[in-house]
C-alpha atoms as a PDB file:
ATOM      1  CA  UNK A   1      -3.386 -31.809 -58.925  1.00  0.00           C
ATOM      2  CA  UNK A   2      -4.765 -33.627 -61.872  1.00  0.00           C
ATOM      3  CA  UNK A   3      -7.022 -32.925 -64.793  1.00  0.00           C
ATOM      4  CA  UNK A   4      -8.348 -36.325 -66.161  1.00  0.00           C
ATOM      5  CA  UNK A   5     -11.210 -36.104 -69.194  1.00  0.00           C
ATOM      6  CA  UNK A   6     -13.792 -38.647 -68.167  1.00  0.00           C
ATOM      7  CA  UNK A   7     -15.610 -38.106 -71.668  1.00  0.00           C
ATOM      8  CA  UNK A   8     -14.191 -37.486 -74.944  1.00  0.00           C
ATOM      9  CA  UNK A   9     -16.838 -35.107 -77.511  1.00  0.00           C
ATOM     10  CA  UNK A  10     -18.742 -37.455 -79.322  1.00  0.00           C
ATOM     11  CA  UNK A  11     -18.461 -34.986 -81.959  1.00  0.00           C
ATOM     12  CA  UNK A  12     -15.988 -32.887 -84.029  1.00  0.00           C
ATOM     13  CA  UNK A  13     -16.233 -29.110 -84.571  1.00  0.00           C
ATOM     14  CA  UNK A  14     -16.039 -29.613 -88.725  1.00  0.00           C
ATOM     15  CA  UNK A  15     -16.924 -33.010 -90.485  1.00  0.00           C
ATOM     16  CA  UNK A  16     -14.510 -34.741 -92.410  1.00  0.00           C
ATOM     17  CA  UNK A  17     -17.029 -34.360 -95.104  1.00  0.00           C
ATOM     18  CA  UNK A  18     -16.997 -30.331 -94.501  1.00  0.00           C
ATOM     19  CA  UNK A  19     -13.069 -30.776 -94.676  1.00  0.00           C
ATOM     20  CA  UNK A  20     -12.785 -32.533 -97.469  1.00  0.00           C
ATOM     21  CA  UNK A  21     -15.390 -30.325 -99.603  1.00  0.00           C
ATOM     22  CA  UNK A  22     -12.808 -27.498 -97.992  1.00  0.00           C
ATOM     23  CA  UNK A  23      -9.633 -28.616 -99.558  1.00  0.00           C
ATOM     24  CA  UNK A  24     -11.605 -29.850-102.396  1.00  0.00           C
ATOM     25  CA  UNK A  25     -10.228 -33.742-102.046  1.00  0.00           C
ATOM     26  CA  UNK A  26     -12.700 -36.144-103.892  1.00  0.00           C
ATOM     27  CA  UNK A  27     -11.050 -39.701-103.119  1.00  0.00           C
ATOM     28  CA  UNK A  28     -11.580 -41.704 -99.770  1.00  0.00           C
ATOM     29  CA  UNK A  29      -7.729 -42.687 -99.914  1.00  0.00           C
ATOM     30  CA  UNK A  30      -6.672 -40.626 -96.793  1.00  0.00           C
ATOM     31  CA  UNK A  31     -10.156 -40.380 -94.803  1.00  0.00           C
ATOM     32  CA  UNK A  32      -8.514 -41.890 -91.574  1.00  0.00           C
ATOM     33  CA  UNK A  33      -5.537 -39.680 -91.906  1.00  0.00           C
ATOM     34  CA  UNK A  34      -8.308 -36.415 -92.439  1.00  0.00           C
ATOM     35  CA  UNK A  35      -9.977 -37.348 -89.464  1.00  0.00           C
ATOM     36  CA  UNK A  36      -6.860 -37.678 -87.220  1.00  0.00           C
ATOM     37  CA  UNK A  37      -5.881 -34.309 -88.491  1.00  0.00           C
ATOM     38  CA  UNK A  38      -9.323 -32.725 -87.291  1.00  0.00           C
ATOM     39  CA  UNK A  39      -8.925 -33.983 -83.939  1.00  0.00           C
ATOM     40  CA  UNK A  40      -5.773 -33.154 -83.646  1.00  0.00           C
ATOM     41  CA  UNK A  41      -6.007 -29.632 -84.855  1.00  0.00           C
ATOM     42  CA  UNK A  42      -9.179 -29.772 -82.234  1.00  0.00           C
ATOM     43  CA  UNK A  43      -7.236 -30.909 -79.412  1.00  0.00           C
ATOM     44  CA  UNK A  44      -4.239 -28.074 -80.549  1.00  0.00           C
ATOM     45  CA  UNK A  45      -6.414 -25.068 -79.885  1.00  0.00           C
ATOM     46  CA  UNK A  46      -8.586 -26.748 -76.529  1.00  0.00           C
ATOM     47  CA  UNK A  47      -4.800 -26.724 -75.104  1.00  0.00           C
ATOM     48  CA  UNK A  48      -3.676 -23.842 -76.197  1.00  0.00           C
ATOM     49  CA  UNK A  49      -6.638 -21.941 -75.506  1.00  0.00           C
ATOM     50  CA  UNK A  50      -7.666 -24.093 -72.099  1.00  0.00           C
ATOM     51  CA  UNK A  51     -11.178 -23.912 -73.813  1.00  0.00           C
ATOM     52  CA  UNK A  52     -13.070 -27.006 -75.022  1.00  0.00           C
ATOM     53  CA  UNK A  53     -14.766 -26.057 -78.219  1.00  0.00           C
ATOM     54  CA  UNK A  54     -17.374 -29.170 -77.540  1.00  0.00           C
ATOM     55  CA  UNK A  55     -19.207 -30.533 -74.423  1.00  0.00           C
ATOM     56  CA  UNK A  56     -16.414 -32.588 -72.954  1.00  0.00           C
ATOM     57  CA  UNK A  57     -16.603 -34.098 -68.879  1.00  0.00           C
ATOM     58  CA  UNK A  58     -13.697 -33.343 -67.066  1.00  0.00           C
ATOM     59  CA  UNK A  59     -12.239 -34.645 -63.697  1.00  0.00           C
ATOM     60  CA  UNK A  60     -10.310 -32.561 -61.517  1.00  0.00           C
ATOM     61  CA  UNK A  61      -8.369 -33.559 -58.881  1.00  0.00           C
ATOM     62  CA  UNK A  62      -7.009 -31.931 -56.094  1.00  0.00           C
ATOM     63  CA  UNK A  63      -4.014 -32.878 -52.961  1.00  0.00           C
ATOM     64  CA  UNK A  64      -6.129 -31.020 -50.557  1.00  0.00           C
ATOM     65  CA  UNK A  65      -8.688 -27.758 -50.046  1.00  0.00           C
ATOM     66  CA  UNK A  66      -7.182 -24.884 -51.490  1.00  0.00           C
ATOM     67  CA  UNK A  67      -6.897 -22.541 -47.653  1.00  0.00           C
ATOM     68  CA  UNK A  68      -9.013 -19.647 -49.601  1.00  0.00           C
ATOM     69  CA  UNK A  69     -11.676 -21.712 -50.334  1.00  0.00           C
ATOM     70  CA  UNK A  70     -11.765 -20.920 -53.939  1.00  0.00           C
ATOM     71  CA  UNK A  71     -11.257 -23.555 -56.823  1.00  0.00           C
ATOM     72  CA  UNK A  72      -9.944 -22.093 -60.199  1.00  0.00           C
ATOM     73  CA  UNK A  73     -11.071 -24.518 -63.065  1.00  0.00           C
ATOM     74  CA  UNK A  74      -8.268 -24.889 -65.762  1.00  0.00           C
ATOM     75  CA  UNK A  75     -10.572 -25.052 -68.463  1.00  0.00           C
ATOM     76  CA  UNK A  76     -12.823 -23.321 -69.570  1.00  0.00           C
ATOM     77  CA  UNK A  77     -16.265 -22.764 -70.530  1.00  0.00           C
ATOM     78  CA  UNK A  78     -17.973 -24.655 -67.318  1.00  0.00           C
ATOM     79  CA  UNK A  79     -21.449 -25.322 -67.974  1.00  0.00           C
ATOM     80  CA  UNK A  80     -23.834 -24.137 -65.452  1.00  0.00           C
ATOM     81  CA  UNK A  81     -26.719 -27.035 -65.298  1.00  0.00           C
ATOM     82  CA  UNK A  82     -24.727 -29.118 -62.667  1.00  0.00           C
ATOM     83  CA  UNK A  83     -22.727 -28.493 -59.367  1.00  0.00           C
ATOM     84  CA  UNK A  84     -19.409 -29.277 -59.123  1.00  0.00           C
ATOM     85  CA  UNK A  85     -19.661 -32.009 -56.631  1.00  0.00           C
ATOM     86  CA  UNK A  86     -16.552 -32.031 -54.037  1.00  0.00           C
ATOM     87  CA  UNK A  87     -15.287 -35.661 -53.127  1.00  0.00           C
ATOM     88  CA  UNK A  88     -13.495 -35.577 -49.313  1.00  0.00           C
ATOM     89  CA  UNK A  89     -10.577 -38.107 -48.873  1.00  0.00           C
ATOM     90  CA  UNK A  90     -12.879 -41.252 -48.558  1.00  0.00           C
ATOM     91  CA  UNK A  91     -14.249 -40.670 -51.713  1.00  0.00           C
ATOM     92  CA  UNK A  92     -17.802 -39.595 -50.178  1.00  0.00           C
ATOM     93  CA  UNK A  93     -19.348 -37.019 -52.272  1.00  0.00           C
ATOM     94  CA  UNK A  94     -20.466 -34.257 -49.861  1.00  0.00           C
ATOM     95  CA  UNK A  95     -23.775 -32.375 -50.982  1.00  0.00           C
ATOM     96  CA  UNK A  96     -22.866 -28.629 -52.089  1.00  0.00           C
ATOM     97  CA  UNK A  97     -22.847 -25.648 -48.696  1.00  0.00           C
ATOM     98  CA  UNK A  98     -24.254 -22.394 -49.559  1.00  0.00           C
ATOM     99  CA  UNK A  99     -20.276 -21.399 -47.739  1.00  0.00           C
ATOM    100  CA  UNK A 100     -18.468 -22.911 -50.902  1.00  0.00           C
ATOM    101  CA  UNK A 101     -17.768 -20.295 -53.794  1.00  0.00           C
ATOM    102  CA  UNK A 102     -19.801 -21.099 -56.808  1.00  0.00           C
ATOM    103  CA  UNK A 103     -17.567 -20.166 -60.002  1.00  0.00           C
ATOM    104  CA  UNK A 104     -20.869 -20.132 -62.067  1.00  0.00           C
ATOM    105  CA  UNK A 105     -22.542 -17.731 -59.952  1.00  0.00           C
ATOM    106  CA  UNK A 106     -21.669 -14.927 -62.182  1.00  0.00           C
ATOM    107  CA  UNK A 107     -22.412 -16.131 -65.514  1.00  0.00           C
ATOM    108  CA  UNK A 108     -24.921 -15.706 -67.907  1.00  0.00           C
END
């Protein structure tokens, strides 16, 4: 099993701008150092938490078909515009069964 993100947010939850107005820090000596800070803080509480505070894309892999049929995503919130599309062995996407579980089915 392996959990690979395919696309990093393109954005962070505060600006280094907001940040810096925060802690009330006027110079541009450390902006680079500010910024690494927010992400990591960012990517602290995503793990922690196993919630992505911004639109991320996320690969999941799997050694075989779970036996109950059910797949239980290690992070959430899962948007609901797309299937999750299944990939067999040979790499050939398979087009979503009515049969599989859908783990969006119940949210709003």
């Amino acid at each position: 099993m392996a959990l690979v993100m395919t696309a990093a947010p393109s954005v962070e939850p505060i600006s280094r701008a907001e940040a810096k107005a925060h802690l009330r820090i006027d110079a541009s000596d450390e902006d680079s150092l500010l910024s690494s800070l927010i992400t990591a803080g960012r990517m602290f509480v995503e793990r922690t938490l196993s919630l992505a505070l911004i639109t991320e894309t996320w690969s999941f892999y799997l050694d075989g078909w779970p036996r109950s049929g059910t797949i239980a995503l290690p992070i959430q919130p899962v948007r609901p515009r797309r299937w999750l599309t299944p990939r067999v062995k040979d790499c050939v996407s398979e087009t979503p069964r009515a049969s599989w579980h859908n783990p969006l089915r119940s949210w709003s």
